[in-house]
N, C-alpha and C. Protein backbone atom coordinates (compact mmCIF):
# COMPACT_ATOMS: atom_id res chain seq x y z
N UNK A 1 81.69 -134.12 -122.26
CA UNK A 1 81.66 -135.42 -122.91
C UNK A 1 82.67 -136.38 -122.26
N UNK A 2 84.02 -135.73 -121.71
CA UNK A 2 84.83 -136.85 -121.38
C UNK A 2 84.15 -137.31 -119.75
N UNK A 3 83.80 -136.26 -118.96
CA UNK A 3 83.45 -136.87 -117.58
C UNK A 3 82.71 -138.15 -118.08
N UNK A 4 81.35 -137.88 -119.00
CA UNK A 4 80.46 -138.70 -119.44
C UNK A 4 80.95 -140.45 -119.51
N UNK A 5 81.95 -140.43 -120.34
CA UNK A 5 82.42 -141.47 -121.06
C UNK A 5 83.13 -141.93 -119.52
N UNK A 6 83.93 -141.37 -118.80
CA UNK A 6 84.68 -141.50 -117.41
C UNK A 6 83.32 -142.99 -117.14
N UNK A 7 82.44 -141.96 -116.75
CA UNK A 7 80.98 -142.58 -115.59
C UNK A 7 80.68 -143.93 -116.83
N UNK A 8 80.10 -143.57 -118.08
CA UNK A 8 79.86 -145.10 -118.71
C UNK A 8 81.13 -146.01 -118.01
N UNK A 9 82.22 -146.13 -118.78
CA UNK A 9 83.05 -146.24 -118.16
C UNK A 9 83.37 -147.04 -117.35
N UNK A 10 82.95 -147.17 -115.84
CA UNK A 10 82.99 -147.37 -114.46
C UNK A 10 81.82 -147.66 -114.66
N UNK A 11 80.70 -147.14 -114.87
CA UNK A 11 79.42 -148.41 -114.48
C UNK A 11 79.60 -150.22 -115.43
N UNK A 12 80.12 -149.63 -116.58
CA UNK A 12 80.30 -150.52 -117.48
C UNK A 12 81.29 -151.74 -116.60
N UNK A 13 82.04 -151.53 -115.85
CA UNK A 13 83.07 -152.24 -115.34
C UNK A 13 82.57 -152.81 -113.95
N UNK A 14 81.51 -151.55 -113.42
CA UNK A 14 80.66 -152.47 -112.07
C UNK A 14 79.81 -153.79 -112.59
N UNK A 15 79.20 -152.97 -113.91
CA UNK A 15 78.21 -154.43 -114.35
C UNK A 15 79.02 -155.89 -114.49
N UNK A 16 80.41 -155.87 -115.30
CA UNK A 16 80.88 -156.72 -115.37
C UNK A 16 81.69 -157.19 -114.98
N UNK A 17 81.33 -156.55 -113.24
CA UNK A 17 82.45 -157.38 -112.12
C UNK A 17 81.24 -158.22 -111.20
N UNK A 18 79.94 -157.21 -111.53
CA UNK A 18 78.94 -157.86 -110.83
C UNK A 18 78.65 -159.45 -111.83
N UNK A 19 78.35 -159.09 -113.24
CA UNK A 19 78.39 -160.71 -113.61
C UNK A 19 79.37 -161.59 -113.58
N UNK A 20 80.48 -161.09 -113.58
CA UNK A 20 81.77 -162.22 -113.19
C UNK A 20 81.89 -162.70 -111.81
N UNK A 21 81.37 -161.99 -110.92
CA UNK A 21 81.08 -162.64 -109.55
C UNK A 21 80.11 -163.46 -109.27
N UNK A 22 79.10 -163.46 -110.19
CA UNK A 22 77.78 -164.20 -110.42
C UNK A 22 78.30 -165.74 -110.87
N UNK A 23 79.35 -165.72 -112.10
CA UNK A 23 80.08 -166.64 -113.09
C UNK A 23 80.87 -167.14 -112.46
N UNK A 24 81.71 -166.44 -111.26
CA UNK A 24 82.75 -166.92 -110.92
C UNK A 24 82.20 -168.25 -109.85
N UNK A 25 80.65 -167.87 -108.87
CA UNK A 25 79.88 -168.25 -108.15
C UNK A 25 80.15 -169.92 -108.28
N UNK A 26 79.65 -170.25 -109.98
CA UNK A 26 79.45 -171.11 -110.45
C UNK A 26 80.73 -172.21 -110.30
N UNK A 27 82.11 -171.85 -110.50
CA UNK A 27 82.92 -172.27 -110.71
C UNK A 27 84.02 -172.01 -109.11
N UNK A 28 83.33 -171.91 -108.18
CA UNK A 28 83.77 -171.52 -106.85
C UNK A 28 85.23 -170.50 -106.75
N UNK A 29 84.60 -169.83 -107.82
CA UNK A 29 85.78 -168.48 -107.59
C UNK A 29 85.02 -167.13 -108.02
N UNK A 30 84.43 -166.59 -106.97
CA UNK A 30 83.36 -165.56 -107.13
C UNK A 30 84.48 -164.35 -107.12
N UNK A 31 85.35 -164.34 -106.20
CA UNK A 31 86.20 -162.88 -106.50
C UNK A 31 87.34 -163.09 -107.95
N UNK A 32 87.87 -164.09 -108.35
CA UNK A 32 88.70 -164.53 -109.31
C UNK A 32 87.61 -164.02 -110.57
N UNK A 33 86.93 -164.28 -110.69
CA UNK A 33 85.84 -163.90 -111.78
C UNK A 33 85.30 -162.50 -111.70
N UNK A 34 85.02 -162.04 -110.86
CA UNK A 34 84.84 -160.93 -110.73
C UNK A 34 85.76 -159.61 -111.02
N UNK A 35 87.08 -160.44 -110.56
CA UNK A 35 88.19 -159.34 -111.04
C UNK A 35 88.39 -159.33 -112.46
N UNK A 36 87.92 -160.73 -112.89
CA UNK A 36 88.83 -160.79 -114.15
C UNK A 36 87.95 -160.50 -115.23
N UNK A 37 86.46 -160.13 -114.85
CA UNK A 37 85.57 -159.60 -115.80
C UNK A 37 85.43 -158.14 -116.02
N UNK A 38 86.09 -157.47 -114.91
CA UNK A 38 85.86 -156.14 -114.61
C UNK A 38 87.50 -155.58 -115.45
N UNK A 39 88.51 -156.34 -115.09
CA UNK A 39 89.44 -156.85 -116.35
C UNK A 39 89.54 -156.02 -117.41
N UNK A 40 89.08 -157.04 -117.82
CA UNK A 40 88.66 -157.43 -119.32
C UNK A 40 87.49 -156.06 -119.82
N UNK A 41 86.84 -155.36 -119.22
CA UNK A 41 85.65 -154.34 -119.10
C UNK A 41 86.81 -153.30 -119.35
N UNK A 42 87.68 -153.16 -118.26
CA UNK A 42 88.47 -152.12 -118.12
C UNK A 42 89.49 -151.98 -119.40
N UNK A 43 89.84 -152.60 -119.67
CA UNK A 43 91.23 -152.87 -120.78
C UNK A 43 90.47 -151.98 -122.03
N UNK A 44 89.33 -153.39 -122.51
CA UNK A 44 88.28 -152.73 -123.34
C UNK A 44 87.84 -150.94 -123.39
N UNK A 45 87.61 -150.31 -122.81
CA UNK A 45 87.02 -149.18 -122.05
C UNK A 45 88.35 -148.81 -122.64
N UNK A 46 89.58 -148.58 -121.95
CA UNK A 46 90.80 -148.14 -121.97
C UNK A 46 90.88 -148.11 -123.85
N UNK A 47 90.89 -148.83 -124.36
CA UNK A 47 91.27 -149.16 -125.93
C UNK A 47 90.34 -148.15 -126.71
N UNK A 48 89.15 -148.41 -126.50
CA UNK A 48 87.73 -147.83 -126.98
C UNK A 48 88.17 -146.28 -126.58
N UNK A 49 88.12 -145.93 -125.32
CA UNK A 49 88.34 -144.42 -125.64
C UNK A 49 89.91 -143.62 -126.38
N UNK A 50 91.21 -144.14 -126.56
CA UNK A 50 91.79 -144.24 -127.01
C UNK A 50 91.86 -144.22 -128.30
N UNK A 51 91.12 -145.07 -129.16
CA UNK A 51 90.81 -144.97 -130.26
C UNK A 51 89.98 -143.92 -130.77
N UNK A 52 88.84 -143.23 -129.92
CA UNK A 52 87.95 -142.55 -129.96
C UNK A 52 88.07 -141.45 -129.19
N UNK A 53 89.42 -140.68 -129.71
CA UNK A 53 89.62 -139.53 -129.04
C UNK A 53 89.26 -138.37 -129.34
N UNK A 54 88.67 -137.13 -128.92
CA UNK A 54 88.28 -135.88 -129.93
C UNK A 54 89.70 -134.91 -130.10
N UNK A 55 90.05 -134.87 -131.45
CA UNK A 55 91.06 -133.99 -131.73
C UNK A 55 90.57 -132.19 -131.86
């Protein structure tokens, strides 16, 4: 279960570096957006499994 959650995880953080690079596109900062969506993915992710630990 934990590899599992690892891989969500990391895809979860590709998707939302891939749309923040998309977003960032818009606003002529495609890597600035990209980092900072994948960020924000990661932190999230980090908190979420943390909270949701198996004892």
């Amino acid at each position: 279960m934990r590899l599992f959650r690892m891989i969500i995880s990391i895809f979860v953080m590709l998707i939302a570096g891939l749309i923040g690079f998309f977003v960032g596109i818009r606003i002529d900062e495609a890597m600035g957006g990209a980092i900072l969506f994948s960020l924000i993915a990661g932190i999230a992710c980090v908190i979420y499994t943390i909270e949701n630990q198996e004892k």
